[in-house]
PDB file of N, CA and C in Angstrom:
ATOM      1  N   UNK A   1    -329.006 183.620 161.986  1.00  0.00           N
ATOM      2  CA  UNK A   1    -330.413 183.567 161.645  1.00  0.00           C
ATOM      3  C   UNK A   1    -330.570 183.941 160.167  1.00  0.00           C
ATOM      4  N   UNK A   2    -331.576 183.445 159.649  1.00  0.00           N
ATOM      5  CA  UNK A   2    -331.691 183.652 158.079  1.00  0.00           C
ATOM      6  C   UNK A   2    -332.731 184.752 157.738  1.00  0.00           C
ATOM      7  N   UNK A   3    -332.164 185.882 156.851  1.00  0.00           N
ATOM      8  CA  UNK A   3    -332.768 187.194 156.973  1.00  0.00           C
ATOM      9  C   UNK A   3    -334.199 187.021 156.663  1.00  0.00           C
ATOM     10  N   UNK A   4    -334.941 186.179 155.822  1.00  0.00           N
ATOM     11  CA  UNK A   4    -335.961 186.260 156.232  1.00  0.00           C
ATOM     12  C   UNK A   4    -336.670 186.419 157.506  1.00  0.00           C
ATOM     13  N   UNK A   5    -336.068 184.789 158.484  1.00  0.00           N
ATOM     14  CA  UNK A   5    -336.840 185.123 159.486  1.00  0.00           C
ATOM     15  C   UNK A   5    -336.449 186.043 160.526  1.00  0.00           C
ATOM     16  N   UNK A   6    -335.816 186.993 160.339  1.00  0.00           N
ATOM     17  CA  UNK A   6    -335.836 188.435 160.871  1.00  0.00           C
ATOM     18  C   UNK A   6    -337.022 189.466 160.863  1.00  0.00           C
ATOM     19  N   UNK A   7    -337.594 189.045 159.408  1.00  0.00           N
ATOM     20  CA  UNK A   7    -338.621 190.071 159.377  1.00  0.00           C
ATOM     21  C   UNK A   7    -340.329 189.564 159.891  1.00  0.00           C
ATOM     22  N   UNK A   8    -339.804 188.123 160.040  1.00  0.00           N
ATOM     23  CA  UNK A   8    -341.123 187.332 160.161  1.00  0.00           C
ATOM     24  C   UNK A   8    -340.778 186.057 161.161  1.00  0.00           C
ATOM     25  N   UNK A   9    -340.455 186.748 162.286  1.00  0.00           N
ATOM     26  CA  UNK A   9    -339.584 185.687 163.306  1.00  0.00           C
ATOM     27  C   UNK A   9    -340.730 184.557 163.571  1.00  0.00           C
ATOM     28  N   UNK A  10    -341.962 184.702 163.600  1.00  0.00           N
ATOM     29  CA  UNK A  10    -342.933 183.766 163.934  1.00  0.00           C
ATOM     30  C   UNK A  10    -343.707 182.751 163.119  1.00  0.00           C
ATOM     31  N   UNK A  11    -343.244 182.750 161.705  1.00  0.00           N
ATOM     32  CA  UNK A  11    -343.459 182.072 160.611  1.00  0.00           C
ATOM     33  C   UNK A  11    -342.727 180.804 161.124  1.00  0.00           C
ATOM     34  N   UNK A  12    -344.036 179.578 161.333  1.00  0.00           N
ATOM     35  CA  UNK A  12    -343.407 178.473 161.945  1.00  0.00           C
ATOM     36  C   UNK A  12    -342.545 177.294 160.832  1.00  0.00           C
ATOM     37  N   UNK A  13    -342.799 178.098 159.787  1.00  0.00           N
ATOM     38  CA  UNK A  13    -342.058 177.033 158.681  1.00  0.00           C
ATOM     39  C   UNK A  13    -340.592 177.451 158.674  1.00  0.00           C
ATOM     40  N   UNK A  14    -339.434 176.315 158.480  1.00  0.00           N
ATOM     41  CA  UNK A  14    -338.433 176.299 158.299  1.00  0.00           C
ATOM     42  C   UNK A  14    -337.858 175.585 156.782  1.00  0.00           C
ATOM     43  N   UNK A  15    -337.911 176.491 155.616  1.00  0.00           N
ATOM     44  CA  UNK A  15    -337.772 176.472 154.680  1.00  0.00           C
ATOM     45  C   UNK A  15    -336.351 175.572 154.488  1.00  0.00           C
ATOM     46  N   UNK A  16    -336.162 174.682 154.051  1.00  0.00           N
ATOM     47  CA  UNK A  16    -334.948 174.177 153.604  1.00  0.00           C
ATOM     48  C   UNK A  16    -334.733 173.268 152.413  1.00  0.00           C
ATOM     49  N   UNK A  17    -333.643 173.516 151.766  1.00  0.00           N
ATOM     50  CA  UNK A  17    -333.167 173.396 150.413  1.00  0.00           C
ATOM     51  C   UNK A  17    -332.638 171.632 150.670  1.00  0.00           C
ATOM     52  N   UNK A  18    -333.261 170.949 149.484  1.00  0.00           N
ATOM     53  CA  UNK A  18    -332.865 169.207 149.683  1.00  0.00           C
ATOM     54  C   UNK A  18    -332.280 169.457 148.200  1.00  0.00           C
ATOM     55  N   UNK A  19    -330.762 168.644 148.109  1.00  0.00           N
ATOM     56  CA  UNK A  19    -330.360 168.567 147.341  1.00  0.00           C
ATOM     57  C   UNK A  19    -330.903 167.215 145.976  1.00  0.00           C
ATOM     58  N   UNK A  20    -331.134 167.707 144.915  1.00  0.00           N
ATOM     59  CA  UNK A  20    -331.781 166.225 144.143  1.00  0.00           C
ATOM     60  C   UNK A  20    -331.364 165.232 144.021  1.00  0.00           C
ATOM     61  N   UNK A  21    -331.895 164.041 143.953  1.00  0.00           N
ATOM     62  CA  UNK A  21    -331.338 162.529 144.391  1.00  0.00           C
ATOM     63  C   UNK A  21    -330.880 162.456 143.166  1.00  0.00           C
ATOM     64  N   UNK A  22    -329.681 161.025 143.522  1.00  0.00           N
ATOM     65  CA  UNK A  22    -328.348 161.187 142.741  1.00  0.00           C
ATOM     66  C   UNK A  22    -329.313 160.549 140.783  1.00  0.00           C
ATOM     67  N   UNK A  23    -328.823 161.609 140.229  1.00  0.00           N
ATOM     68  CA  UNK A  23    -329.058 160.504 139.142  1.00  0.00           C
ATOM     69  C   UNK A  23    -329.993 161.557 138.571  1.00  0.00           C
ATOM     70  N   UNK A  24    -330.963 161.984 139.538  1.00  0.00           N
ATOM     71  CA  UNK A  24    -332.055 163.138 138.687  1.00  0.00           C
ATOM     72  C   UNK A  24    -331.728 164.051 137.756  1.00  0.00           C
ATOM     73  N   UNK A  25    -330.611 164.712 137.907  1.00  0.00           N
ATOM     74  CA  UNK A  25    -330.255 165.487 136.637  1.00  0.00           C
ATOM     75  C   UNK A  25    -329.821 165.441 135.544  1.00  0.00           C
ATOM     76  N   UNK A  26    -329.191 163.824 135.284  1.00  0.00           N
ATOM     77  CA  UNK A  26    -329.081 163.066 133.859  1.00  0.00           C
ATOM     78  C   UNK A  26    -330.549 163.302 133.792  1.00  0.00           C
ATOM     79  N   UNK A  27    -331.394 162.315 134.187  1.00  0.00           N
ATOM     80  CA  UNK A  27    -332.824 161.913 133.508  1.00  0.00           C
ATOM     81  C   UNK A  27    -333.165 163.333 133.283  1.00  0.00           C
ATOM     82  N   UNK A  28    -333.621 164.297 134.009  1.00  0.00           N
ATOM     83  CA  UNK A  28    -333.921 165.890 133.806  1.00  0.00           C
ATOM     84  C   UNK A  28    -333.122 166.471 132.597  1.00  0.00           C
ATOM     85  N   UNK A  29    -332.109 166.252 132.139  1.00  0.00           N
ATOM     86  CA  UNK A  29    -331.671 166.684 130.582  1.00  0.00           C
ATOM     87  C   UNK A  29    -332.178 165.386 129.809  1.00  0.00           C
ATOM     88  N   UNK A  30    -332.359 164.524 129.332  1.00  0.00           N
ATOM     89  CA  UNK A  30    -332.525 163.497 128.983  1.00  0.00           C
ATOM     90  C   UNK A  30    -333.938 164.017 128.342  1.00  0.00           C
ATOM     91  N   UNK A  31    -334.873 163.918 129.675  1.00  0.00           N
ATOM     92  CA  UNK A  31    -336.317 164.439 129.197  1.00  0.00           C
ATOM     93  C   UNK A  31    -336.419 165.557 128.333  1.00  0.00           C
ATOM     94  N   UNK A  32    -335.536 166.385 128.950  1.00  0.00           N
ATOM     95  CA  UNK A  32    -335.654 167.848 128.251  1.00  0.00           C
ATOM     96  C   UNK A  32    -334.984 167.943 126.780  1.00  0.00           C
ATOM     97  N   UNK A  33    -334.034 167.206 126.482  1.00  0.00           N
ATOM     98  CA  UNK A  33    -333.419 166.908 125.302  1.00  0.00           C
ATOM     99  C   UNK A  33    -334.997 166.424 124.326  1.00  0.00           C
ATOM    100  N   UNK A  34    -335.357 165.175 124.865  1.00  0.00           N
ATOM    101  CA  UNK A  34    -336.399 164.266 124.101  1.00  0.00           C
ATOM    102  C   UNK A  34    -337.663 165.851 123.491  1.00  0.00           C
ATOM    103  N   UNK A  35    -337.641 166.933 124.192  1.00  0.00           N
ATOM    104  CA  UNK A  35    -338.438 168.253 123.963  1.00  0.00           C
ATOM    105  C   UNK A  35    -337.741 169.237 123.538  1.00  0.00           C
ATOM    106  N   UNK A  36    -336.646 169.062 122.887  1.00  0.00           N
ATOM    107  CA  UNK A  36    -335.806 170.293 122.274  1.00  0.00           C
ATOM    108  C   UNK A  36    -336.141 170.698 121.235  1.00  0.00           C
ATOM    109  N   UNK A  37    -337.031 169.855 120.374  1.00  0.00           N
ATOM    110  CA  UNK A  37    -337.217 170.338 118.834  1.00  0.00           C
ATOM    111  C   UNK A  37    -339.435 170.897 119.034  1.00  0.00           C
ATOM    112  N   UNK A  38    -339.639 170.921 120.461  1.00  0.00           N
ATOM    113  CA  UNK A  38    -341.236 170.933 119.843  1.00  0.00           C
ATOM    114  C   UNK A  38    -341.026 172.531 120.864  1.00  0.00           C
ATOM    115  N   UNK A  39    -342.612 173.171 120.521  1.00  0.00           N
ATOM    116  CA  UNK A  39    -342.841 174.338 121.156  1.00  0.00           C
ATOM    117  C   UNK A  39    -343.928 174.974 121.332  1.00  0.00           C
ATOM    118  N   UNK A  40    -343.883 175.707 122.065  1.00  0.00           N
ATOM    119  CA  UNK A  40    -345.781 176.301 122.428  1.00  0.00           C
ATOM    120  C   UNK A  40    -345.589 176.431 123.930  1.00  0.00           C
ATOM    121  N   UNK A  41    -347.123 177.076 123.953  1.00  0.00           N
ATOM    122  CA  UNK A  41    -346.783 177.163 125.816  1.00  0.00           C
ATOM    123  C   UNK A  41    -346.989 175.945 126.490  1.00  0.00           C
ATOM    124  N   UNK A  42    -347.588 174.834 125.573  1.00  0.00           N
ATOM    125  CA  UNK A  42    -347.829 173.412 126.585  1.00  0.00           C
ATOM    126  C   UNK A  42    -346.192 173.292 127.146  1.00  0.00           C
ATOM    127  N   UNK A  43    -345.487 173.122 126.039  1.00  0.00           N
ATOM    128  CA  UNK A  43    -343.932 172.419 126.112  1.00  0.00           C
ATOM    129  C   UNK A  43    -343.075 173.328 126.990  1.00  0.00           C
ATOM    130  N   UNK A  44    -343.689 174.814 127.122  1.00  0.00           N
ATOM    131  CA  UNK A  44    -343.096 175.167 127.964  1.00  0.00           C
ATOM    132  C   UNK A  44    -343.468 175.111 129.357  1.00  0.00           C
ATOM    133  N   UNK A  45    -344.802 174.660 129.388  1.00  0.00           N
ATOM    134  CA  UNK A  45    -345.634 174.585 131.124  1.00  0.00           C
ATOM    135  C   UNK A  45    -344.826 172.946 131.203  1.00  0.00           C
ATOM    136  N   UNK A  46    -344.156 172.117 130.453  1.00  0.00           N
ATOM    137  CA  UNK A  46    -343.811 171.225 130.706  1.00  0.00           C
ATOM    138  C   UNK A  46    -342.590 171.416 131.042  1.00  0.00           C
ATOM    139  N   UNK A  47    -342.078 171.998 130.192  1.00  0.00           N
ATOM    140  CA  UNK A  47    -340.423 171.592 130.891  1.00  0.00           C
ATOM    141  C   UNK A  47    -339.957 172.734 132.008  1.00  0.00           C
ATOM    142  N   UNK A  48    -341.306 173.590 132.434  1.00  0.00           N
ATOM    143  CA  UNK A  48    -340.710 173.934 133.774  1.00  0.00           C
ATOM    144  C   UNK A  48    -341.220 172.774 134.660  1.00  0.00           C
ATOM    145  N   UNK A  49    -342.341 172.102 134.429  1.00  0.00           N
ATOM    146  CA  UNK A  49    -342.518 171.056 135.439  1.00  0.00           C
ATOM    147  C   UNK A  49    -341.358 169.750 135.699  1.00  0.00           C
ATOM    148  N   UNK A  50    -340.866 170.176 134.238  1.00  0.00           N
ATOM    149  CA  UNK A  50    -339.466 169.221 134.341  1.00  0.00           C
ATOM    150  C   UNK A  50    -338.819 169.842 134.825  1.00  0.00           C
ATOM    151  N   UNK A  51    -338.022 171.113 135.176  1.00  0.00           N
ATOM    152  CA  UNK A  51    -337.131 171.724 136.160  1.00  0.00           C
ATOM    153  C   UNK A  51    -337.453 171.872 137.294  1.00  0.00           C
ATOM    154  N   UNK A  52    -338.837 171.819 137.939  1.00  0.00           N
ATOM    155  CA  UNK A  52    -339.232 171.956 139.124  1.00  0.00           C
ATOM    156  C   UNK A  52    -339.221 170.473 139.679  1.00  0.00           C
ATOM    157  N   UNK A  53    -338.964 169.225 139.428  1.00  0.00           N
ATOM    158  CA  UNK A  53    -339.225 168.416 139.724  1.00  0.00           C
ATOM    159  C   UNK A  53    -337.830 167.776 140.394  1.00  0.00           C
ATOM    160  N   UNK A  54    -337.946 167.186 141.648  1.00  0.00           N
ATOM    161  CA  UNK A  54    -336.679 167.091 142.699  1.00  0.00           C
ATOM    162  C   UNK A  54    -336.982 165.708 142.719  1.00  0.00           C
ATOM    163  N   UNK A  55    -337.778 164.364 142.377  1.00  0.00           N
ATOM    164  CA  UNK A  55    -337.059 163.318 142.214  1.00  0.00           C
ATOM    165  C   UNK A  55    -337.416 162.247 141.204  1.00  0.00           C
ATOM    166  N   UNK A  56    -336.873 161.514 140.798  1.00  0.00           N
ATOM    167  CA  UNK A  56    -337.286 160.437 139.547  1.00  0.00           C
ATOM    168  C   UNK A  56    -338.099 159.819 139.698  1.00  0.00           C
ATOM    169  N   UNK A  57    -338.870 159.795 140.705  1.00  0.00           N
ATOM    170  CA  UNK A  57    -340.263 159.253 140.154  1.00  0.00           C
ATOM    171  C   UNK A  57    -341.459 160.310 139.876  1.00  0.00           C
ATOM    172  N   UNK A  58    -341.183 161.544 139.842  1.00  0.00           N
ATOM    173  CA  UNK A  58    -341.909 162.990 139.582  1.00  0.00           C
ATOM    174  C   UNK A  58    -341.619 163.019 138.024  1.00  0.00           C
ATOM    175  N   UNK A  59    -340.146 162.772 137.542  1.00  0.00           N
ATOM    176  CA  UNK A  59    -340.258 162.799 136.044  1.00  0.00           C
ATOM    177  C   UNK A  59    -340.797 161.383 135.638  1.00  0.00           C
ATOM    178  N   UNK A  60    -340.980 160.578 136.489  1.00  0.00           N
ATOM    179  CA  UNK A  60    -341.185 159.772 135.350  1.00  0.00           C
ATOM    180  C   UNK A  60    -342.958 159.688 135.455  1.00  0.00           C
ATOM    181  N   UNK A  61    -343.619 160.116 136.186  1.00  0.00           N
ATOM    182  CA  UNK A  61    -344.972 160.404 135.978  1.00  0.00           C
ATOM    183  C   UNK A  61    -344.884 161.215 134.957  1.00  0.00           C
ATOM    184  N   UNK A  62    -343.926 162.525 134.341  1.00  0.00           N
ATOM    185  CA  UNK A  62    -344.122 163.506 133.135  1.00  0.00           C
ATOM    186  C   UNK A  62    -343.951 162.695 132.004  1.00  0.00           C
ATOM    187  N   UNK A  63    -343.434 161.490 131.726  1.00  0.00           N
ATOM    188  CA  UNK A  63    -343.454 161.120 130.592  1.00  0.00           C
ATOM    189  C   UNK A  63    -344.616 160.560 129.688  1.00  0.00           C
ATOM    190  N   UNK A  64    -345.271 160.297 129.912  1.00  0.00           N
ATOM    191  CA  UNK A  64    -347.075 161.037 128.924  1.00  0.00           C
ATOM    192  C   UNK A  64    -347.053 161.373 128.531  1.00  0.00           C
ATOM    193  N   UNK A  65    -346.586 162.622 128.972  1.00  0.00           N
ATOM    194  CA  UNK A  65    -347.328 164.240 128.698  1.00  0.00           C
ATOM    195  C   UNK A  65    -346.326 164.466 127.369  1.00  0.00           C
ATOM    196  N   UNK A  66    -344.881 164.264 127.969  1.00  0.00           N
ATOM    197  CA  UNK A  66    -343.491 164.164 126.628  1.00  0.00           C
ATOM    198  C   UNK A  66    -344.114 163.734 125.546  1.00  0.00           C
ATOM    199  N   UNK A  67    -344.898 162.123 126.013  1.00  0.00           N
ATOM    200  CA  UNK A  67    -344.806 161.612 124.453  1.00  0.00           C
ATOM    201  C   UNK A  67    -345.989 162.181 123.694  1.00  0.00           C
ATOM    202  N   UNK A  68    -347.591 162.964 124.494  1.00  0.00           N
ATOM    203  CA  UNK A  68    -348.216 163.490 123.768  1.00  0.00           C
ATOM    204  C   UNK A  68    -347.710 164.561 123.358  1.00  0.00           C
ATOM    205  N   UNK A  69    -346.643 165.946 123.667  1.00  0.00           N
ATOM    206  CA  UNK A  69    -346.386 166.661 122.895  1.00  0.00           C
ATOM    207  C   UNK A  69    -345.638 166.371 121.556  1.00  0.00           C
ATOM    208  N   UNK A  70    -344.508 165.474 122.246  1.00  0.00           N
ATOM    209  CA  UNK A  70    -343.409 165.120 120.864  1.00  0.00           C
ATOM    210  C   UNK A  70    -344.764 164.174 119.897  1.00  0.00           C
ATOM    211  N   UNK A  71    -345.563 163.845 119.848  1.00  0.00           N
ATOM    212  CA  UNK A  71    -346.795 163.121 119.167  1.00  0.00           C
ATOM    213  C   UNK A  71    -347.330 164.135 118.598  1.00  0.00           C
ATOM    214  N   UNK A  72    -347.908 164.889 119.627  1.00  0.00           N
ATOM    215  CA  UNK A  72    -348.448 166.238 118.628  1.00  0.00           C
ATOM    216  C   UNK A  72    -347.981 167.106 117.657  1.00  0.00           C
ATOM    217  N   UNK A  73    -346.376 167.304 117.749  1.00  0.00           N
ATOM    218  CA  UNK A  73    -345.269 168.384 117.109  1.00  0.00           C
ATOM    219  C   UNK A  73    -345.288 167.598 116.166  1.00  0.00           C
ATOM    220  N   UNK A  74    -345.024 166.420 116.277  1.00  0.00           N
ATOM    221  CA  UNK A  74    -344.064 165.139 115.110  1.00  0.00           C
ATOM    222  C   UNK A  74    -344.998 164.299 115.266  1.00  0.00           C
ATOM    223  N   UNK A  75    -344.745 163.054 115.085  1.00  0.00           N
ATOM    224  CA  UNK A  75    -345.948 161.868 115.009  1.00  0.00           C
ATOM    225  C   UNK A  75    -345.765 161.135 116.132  1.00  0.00           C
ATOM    226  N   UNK A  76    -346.600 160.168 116.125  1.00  0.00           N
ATOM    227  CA  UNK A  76    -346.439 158.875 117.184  1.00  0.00           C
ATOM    228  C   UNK A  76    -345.541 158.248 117.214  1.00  0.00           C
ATOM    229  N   UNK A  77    -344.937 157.960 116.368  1.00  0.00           N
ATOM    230  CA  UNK A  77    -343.628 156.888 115.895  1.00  0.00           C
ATOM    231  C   UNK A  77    -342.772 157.510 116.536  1.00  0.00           C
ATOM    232  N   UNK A  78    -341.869 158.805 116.227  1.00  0.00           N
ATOM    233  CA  UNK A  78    -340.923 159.170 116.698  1.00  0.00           C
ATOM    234  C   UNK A  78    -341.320 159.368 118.027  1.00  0.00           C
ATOM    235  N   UNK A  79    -342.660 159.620 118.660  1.00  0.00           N
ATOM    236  CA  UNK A  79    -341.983 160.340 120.418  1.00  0.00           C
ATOM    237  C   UNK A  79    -342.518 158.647 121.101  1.00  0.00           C
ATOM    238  N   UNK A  80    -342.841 157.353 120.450  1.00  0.00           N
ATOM    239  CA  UNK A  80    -342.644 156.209 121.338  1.00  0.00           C
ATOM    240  C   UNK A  80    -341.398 155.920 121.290  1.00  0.00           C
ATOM    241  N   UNK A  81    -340.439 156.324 120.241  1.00  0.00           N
ATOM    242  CA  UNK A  81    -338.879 156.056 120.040  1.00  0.00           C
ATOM    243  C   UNK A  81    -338.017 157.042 120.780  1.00  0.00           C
ATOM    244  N   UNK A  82    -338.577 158.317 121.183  1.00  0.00           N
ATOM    245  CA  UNK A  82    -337.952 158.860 122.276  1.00  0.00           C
ATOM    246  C   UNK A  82    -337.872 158.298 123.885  1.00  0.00           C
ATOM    247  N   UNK A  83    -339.369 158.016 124.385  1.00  0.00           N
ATOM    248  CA  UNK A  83    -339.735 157.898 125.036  1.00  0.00           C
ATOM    249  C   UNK A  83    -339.112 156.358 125.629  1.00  0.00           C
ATOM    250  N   UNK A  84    -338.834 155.764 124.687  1.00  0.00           N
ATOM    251  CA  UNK A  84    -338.017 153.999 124.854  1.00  0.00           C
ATOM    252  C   UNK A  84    -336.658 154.169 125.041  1.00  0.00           C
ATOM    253  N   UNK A  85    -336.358 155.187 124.329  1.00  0.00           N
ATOM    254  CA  UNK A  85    -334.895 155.671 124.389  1.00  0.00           C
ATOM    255  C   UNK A  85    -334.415 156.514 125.902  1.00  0.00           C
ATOM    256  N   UNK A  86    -335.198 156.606 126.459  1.00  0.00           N
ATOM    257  CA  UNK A  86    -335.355 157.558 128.060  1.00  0.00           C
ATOM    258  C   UNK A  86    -335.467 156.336 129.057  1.00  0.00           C
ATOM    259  N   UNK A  87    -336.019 154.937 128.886  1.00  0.00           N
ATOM    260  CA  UNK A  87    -335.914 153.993 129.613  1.00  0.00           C
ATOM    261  C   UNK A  87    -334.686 153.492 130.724  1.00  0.00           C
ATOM    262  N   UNK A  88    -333.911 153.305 129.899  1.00  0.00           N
ATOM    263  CA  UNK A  88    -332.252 153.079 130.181  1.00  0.00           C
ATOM    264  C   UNK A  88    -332.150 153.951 131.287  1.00  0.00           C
ATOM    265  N   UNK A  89    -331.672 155.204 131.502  1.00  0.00           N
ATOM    266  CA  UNK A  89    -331.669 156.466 131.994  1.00  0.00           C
ATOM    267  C   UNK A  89    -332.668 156.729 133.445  1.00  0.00           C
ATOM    268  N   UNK A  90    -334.193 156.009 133.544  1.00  0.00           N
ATOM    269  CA  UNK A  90    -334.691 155.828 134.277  1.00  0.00           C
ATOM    270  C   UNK A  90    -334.395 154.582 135.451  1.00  0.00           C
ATOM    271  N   UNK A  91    -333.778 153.539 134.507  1.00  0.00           N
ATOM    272  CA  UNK A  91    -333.614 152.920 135.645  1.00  0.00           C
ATOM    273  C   UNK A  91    -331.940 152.675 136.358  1.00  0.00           C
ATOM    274  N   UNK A  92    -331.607 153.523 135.798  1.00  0.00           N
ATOM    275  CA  UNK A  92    -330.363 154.164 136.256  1.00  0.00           C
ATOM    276  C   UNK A  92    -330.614 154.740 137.602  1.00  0.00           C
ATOM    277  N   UNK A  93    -331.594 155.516 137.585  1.00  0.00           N
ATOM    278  CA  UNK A  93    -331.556 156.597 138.507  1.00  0.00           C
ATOM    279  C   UNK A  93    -332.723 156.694 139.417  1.00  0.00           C
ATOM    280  N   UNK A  94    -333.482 155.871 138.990  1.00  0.00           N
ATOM    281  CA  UNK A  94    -334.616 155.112 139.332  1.00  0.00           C
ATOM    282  C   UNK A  94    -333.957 154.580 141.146  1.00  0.00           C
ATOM    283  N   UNK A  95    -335.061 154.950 142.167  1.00  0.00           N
ATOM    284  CA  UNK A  95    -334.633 154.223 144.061  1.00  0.00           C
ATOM    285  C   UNK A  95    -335.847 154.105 144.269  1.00  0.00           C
ATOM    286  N   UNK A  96    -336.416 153.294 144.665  1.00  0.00           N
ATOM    287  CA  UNK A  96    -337.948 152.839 145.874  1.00  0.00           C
ATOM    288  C   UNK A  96    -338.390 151.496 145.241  1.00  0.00           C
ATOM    289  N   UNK A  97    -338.129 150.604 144.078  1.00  0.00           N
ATOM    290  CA  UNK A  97    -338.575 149.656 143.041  1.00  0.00           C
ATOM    291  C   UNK A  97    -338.850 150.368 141.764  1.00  0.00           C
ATOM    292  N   UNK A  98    -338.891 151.670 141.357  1.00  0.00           N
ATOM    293  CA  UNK A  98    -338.986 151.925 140.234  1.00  0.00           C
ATOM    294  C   UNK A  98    -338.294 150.898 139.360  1.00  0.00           C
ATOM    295  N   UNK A  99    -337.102 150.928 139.240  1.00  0.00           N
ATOM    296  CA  UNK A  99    -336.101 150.384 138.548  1.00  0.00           C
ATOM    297  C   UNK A  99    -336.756 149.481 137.970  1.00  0.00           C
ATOM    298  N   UNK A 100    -337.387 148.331 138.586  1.00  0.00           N
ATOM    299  CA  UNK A 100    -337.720 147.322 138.392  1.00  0.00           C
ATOM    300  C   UNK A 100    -338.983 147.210 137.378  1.00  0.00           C
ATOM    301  N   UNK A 101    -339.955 148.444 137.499  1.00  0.00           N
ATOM    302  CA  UNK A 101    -341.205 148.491 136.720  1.00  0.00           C
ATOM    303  C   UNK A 101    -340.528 149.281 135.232  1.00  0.00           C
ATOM    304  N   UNK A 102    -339.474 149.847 135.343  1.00  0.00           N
ATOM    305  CA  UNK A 102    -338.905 150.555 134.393  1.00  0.00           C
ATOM    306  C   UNK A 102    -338.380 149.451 133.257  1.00  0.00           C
ATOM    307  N   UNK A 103    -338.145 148.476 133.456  1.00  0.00           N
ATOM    308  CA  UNK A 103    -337.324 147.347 133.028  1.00  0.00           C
ATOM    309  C   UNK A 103    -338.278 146.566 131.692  1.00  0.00           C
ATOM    310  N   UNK A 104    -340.214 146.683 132.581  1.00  0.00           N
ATOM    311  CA  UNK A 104    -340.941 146.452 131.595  1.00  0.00           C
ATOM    312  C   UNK A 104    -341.174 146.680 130.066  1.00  0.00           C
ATOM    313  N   UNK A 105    -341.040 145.178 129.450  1.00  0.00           N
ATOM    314  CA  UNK A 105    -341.406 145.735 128.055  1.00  0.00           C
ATOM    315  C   UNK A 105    -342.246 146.651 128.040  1.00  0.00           C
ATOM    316  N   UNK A 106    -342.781 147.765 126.732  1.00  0.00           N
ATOM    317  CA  UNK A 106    -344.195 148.643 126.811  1.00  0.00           C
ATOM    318  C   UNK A 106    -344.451 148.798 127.855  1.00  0.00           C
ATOM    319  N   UNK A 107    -343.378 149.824 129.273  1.00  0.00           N
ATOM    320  CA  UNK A 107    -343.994 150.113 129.913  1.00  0.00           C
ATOM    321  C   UNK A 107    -344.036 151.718 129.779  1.00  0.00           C
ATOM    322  N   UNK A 108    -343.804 152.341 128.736  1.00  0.00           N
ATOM    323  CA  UNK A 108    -343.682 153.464 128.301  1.00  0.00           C
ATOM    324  C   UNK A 108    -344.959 154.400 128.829  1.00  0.00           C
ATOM    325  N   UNK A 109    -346.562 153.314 128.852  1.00  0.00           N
ATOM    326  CA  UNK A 109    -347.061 154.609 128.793  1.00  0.00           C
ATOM    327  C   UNK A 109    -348.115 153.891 130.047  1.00  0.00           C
TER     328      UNK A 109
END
């Protein structure tokens, strides 16, 4: 039995750990790389949402948010050139049809 539910035998939830789908933790450094040079507490409420996030289509809803910070730190130019550069990587790892919308020219944002 798992020591929690020792102390709380009637807690009907059964907490269990899913390992992240294959491929998520390239894209999860990838993103987090593309945010290595900016900072503040936005970038940091972001890249825990980037560590909390268990599958590739969760990061790839965060990429917005990437290109408005790296936009805000630096300019527009460089974080649409990050953000194009993270493409590849998505549809790598990309399962459900992502892949396929990932593939789009300008589908960055």
């Amino acid at each position: 039995m798992d020591a929690w539910k020792q102390w709380s035998p009637s807690c009907p939830v059964d907490w269990q750990m899913r390992p992240p789908e294959a491929g998520v933790e390239a894209v999860r450094r990838e993103l987090l790389a593309a945010l290595d040079d900016c900072h503040g507490t936005d970038c940091d409420r972001l890249r825990w949402r980037l560590h909390t996030a268990e599958r590739a289509q969760e990061l790839w809803l965060l990429r917005d948010q990437i290109l408005e910070a790296v936009a805000h730190q630096h300019c527009l130019a460089l974080a649409r050139e990050r953000i194009d550069g993270l493409l590849a990587a998505f549809g790598t790892a990309a399962t459900g049809g992502l892949g396929e919308r990932v593939q789009a020219p300008g589908s960055f944002s």
